[in-house]
N, C-alpha and C. Protein backbone atom coordinates (compact mmCIF):
# COMPACT_ATOMS: atom_id res chain seq x y z
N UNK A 1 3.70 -5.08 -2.50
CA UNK A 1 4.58 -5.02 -3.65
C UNK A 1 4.07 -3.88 -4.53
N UNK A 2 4.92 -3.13 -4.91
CA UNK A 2 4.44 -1.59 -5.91
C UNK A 2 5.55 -0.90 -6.18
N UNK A 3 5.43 -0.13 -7.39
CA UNK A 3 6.56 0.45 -7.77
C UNK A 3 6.69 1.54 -7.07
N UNK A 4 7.95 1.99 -6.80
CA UNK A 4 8.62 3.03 -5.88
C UNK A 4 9.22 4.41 -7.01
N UNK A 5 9.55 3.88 -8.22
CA UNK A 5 9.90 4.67 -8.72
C UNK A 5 9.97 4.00 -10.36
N UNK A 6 9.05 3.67 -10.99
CA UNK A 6 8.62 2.93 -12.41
C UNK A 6 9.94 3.53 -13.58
N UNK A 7 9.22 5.14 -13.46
CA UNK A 7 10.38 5.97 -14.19
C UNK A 7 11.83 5.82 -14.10
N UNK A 8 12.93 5.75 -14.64
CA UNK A 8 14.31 6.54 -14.17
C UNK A 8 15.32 5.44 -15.30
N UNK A 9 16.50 5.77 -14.44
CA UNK A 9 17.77 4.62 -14.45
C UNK A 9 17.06 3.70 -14.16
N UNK A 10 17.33 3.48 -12.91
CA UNK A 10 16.87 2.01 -12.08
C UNK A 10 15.53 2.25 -11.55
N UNK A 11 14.45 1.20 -11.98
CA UNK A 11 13.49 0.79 -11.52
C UNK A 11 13.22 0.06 -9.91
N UNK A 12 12.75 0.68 -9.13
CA UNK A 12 12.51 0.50 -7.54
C UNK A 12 11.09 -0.03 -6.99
N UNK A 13 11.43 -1.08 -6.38
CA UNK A 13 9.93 -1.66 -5.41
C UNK A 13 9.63 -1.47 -3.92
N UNK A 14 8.47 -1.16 -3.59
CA UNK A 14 8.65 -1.23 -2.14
C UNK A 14 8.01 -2.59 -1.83
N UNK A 15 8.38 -3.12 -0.74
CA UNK A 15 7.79 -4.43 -0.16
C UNK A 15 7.57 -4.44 1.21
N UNK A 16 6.27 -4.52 1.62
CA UNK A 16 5.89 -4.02 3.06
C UNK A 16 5.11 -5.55 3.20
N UNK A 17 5.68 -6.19 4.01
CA UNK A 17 4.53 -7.72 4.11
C UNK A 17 3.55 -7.01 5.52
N UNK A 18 2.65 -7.58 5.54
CA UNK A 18 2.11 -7.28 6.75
C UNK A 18 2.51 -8.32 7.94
N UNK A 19 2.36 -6.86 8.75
CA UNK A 19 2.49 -7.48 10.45
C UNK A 19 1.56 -8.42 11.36
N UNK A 20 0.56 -7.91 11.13
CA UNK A 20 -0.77 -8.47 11.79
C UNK A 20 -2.03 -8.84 11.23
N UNK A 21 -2.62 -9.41 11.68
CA UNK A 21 -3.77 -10.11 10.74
C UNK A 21 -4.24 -11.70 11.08
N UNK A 22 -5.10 -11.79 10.36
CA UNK A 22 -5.87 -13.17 9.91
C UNK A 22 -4.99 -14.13 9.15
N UNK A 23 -4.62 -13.54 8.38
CA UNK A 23 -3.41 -14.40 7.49
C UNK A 23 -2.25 -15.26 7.56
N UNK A 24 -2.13 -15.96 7.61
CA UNK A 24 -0.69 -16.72 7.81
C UNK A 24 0.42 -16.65 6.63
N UNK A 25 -0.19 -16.78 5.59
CA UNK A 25 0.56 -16.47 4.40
C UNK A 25 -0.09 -16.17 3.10
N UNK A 26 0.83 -15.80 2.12
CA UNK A 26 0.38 -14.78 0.50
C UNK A 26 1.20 -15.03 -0.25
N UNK A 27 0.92 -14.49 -1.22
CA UNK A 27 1.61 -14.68 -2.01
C UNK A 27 1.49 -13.66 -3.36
N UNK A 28 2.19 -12.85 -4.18
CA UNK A 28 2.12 -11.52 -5.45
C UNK A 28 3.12 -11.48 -6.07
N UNK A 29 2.96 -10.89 -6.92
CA UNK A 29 3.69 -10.90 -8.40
C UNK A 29 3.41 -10.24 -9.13
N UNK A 30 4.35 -9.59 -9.83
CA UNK A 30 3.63 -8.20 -10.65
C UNK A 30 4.24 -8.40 -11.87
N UNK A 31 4.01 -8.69 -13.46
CA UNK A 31 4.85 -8.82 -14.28
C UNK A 31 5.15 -7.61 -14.75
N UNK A 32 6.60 -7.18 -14.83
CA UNK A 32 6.35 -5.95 -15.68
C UNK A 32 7.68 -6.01 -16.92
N UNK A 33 8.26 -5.15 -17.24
CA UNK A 33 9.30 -5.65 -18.60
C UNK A 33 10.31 -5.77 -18.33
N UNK A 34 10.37 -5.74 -17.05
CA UNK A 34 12.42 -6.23 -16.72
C UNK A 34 12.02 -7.34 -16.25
N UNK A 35 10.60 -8.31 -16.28
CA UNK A 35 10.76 -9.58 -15.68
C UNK A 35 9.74 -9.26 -14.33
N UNK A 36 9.79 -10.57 -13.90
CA UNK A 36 8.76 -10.98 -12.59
C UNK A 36 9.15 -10.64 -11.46
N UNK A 37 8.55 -9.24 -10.56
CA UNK A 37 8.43 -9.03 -9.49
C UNK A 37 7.68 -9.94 -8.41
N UNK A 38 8.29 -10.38 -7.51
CA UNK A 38 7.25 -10.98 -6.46
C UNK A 38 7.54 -11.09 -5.01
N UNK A 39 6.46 -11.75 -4.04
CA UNK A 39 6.85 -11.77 -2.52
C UNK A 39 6.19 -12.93 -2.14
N UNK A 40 6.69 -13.80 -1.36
CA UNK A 40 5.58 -14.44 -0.57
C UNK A 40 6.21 -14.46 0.70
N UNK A 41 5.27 -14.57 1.33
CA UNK A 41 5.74 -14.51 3.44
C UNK A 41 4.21 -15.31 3.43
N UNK A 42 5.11 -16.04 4.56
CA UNK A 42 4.24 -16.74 6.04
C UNK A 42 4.63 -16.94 7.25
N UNK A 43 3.61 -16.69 7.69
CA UNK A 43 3.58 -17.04 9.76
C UNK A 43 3.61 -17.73 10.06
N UNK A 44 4.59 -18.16 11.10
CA UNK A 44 4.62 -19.34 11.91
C UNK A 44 5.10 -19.18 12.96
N UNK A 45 4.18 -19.04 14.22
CA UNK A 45 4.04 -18.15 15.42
C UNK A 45 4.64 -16.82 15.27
N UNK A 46 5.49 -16.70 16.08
CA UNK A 46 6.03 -15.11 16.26
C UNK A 46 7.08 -14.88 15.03
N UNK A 47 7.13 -15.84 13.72
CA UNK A 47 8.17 -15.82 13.27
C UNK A 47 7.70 -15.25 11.61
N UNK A 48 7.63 -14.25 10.55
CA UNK A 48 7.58 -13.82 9.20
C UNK A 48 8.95 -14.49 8.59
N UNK A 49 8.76 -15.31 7.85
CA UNK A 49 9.51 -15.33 6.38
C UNK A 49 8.84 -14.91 5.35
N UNK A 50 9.59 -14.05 5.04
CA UNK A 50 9.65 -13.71 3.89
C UNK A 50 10.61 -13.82 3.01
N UNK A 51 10.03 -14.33 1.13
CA UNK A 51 10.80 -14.06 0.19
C UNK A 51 10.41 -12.92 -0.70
N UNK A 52 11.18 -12.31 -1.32
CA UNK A 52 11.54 -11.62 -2.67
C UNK A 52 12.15 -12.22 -3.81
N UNK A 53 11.32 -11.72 -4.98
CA UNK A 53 12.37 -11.45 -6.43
C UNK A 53 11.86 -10.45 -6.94
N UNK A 54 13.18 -10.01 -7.53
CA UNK A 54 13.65 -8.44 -8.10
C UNK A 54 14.10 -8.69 -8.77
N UNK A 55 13.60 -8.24 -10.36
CA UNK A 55 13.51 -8.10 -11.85
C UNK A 55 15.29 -7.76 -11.87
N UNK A 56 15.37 -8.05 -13.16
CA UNK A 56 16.64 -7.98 -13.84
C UNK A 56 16.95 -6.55 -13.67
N UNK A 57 18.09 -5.55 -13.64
CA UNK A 57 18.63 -4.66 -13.60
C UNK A 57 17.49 -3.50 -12.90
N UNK A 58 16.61 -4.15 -11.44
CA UNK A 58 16.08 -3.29 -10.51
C UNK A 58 16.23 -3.28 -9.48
N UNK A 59 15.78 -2.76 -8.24
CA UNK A 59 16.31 -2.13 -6.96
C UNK A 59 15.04 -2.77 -6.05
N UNK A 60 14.85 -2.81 -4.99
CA UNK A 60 13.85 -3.21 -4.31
C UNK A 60 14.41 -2.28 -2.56
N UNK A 61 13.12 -2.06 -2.27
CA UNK A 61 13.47 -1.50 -0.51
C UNK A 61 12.42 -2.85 0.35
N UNK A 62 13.12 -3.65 0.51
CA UNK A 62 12.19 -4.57 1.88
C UNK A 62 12.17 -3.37 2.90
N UNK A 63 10.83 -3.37 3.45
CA UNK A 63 10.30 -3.10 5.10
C UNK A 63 9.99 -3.98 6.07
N UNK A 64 10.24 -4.43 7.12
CA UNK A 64 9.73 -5.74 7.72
C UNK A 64 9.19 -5.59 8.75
N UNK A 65 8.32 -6.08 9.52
CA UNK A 65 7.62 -5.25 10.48
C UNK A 65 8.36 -5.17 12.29
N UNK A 66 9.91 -5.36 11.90
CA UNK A 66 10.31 -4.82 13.06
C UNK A 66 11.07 -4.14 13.32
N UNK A 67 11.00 -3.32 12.00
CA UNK A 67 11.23 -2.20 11.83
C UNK A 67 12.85 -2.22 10.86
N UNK A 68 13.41 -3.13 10.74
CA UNK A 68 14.13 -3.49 9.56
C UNK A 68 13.96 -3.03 8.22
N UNK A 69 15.05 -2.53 7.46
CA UNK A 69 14.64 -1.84 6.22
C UNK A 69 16.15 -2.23 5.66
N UNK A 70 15.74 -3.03 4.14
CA UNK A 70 16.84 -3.99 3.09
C UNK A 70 16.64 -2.91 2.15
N UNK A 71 17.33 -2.43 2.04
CA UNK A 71 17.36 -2.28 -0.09
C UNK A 71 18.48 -3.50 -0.62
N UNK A 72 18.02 -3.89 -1.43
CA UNK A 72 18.25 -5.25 -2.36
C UNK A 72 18.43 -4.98 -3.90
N UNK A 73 19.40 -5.82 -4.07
CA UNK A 73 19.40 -5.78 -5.90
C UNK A 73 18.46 -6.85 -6.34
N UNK A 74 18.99 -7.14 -7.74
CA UNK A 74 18.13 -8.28 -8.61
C UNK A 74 18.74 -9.31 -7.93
N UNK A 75 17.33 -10.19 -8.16
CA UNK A 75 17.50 -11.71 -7.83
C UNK A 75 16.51 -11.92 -6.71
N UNK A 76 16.74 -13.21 -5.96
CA UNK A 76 15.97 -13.62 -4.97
C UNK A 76 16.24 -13.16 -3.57
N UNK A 77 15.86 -12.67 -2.58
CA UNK A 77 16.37 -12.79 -1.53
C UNK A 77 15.12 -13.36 -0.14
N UNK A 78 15.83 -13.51 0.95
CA UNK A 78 15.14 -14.43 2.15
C UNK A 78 15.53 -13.52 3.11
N UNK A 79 14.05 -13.24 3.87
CA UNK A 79 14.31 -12.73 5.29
C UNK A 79 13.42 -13.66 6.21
N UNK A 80 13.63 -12.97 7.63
CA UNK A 80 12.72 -13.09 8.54
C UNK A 80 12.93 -12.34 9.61
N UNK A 81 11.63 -12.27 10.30
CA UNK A 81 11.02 -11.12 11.26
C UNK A 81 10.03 -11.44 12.62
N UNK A 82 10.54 -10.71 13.10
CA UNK A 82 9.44 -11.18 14.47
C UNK A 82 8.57 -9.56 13.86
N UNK A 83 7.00 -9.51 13.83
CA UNK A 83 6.40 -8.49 14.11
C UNK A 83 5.96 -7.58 14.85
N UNK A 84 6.23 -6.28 14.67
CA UNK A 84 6.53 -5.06 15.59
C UNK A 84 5.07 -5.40 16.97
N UNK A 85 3.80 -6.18 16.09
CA UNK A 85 2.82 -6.18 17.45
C UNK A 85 3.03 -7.32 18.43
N UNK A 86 4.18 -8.13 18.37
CA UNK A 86 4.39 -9.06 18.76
C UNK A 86 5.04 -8.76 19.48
N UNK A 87 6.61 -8.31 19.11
CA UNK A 87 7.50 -7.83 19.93
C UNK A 87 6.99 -7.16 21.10
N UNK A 88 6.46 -6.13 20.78
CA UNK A 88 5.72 -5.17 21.93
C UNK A 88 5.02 -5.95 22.67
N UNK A 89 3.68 -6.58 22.45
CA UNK A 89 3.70 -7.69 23.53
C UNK A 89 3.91 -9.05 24.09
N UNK A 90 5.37 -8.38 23.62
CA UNK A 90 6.24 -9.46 24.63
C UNK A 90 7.02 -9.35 26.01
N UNK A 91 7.16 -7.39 25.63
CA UNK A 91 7.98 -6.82 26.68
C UNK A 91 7.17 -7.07 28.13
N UNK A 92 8.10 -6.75 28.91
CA UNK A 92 7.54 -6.92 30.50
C UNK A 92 6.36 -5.12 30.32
């Protein structure tokens, strides 16, 4: 979670959850003055959910690790993802 572009019109986040790891799940939040940025994702086998919220009158770019890419308005939103090291070994 980090600002993409703090300055401007519209205020922009990037959101990159991670692919691989130790972790199963997290959780962040960033307060800033249009309101509460945040993410949480967790693993459960081959599967990432992830959520978002995006501050009042800002922009957000989800990345997901299979290679999926959201730009999103304000509010909440829900994904999910199989991860790019997963996928790969899955192929034959």
């Amino acid at each position: 979670l980090a600002f993409a572009e703090p300055c401007g019109a519209t205020p922009r986040f990037l959101i990159r959850p991670p692919a691989v790891g130790a972790l199963t799940h997290a959780r962040a939040s960033l307060q800033t003055m249009w309101g509460e940025a945040a993410i949480a994702w967790e693993r459960t086998g081959r599967t990432l959910r992830v959520e978002v919220r995006i501050p009042w009158n800002c922009t957000g770019t989800v990345s997901l690790p299979d290679g999926a890419v959201h730009e999103v308005g304000s509010g909440h939103h829900e994904f999910s993802s199989e991860p790019a090291s997963e996928l790969q070994s899955s192929r034959p």
